[in-house]
Protein backbone atom coordinates (compact mmCIF):
# COMPACT_ATOMS: atom_id res chain seq x y z
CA UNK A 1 25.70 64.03 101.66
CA UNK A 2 24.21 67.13 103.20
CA UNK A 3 26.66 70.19 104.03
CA UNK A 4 25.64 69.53 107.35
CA UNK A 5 27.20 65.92 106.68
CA UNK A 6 30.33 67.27 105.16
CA UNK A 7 31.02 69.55 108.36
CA UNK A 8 30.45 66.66 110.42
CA UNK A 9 32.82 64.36 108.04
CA UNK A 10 35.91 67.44 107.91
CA UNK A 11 35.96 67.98 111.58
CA UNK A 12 35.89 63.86 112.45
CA UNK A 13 39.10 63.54 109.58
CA UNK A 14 41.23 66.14 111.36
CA UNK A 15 43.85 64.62 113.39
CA UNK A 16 42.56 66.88 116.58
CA UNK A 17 41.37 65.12 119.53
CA UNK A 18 40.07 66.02 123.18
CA UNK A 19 41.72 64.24 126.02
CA UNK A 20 40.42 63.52 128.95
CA UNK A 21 42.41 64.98 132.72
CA UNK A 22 43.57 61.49 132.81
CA UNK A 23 44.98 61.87 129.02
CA UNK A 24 42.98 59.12 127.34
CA UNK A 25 42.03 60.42 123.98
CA UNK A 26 37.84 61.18 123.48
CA UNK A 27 36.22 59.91 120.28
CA UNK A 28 35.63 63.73 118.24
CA UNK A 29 31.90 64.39 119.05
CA UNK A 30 31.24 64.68 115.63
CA UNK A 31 31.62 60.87 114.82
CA UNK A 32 28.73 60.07 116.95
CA UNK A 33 26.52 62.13 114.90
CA UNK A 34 27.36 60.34 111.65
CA UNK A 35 25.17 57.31 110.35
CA UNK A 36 27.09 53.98 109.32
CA UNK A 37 27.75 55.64 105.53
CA UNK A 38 29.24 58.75 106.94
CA UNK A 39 31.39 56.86 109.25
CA UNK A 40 32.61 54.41 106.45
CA UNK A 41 32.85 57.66 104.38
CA UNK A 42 34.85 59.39 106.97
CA UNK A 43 36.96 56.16 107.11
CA UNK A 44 37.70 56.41 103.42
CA UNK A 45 38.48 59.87 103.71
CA UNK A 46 40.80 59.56 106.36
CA UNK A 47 42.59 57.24 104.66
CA UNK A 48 43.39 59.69 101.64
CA UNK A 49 43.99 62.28 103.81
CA UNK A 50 46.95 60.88 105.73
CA UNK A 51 48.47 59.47 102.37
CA UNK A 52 48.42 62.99 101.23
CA UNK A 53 49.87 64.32 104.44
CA UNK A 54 52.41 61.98 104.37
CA UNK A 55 53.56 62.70 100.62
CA UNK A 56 53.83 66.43 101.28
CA UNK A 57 55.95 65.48 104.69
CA UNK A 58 60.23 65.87 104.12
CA UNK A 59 60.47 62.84 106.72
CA UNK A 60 56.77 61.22 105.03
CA UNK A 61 54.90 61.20 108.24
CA UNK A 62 51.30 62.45 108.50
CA UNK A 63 49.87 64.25 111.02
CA UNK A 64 48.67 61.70 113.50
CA UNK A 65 52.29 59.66 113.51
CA UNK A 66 53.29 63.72 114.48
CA UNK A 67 51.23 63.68 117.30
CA UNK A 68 51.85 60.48 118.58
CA UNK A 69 55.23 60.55 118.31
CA UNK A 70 55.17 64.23 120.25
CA UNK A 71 53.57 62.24 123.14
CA UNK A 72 56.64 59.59 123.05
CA UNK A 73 58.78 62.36 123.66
């Protein structure tokens, strides 16, 4: 991958998302720039990512069961 791949992949892993003024959550405009292996790739590393967060995490959640459970509430 070219570093200009890997910034693409790290920002479409984090768990950060726009919302639209409606609150439906916006693809991150990074995925869109990605070709099929960087998506699969970003995929993979998602994956890892959230196991890790949720190893780390006293109560074993990740980041994304954070923010959707901050939503619920």
């Amino acid at each position: 991958m070219t570093p200009e791949d890997l910034l693409l992949l790290e920002q479409v892993v984090s768990a950060r998302r726009e919302r639209t003024a409606d609150g439906a959550i916006k693809s991150h405009p990074a995925w869109h720039d990605l070709d099929d292996a960087g998506r699969a790739a970003a995929f993979d590393e998602t994956v890892r990512q959230r196991a890790l967060e949720r190893a780390l995490d006293a109560a074993g959640q990740s980041s994304t069961i954070k923010a959707v459970l901050a939503r619920l509430r």
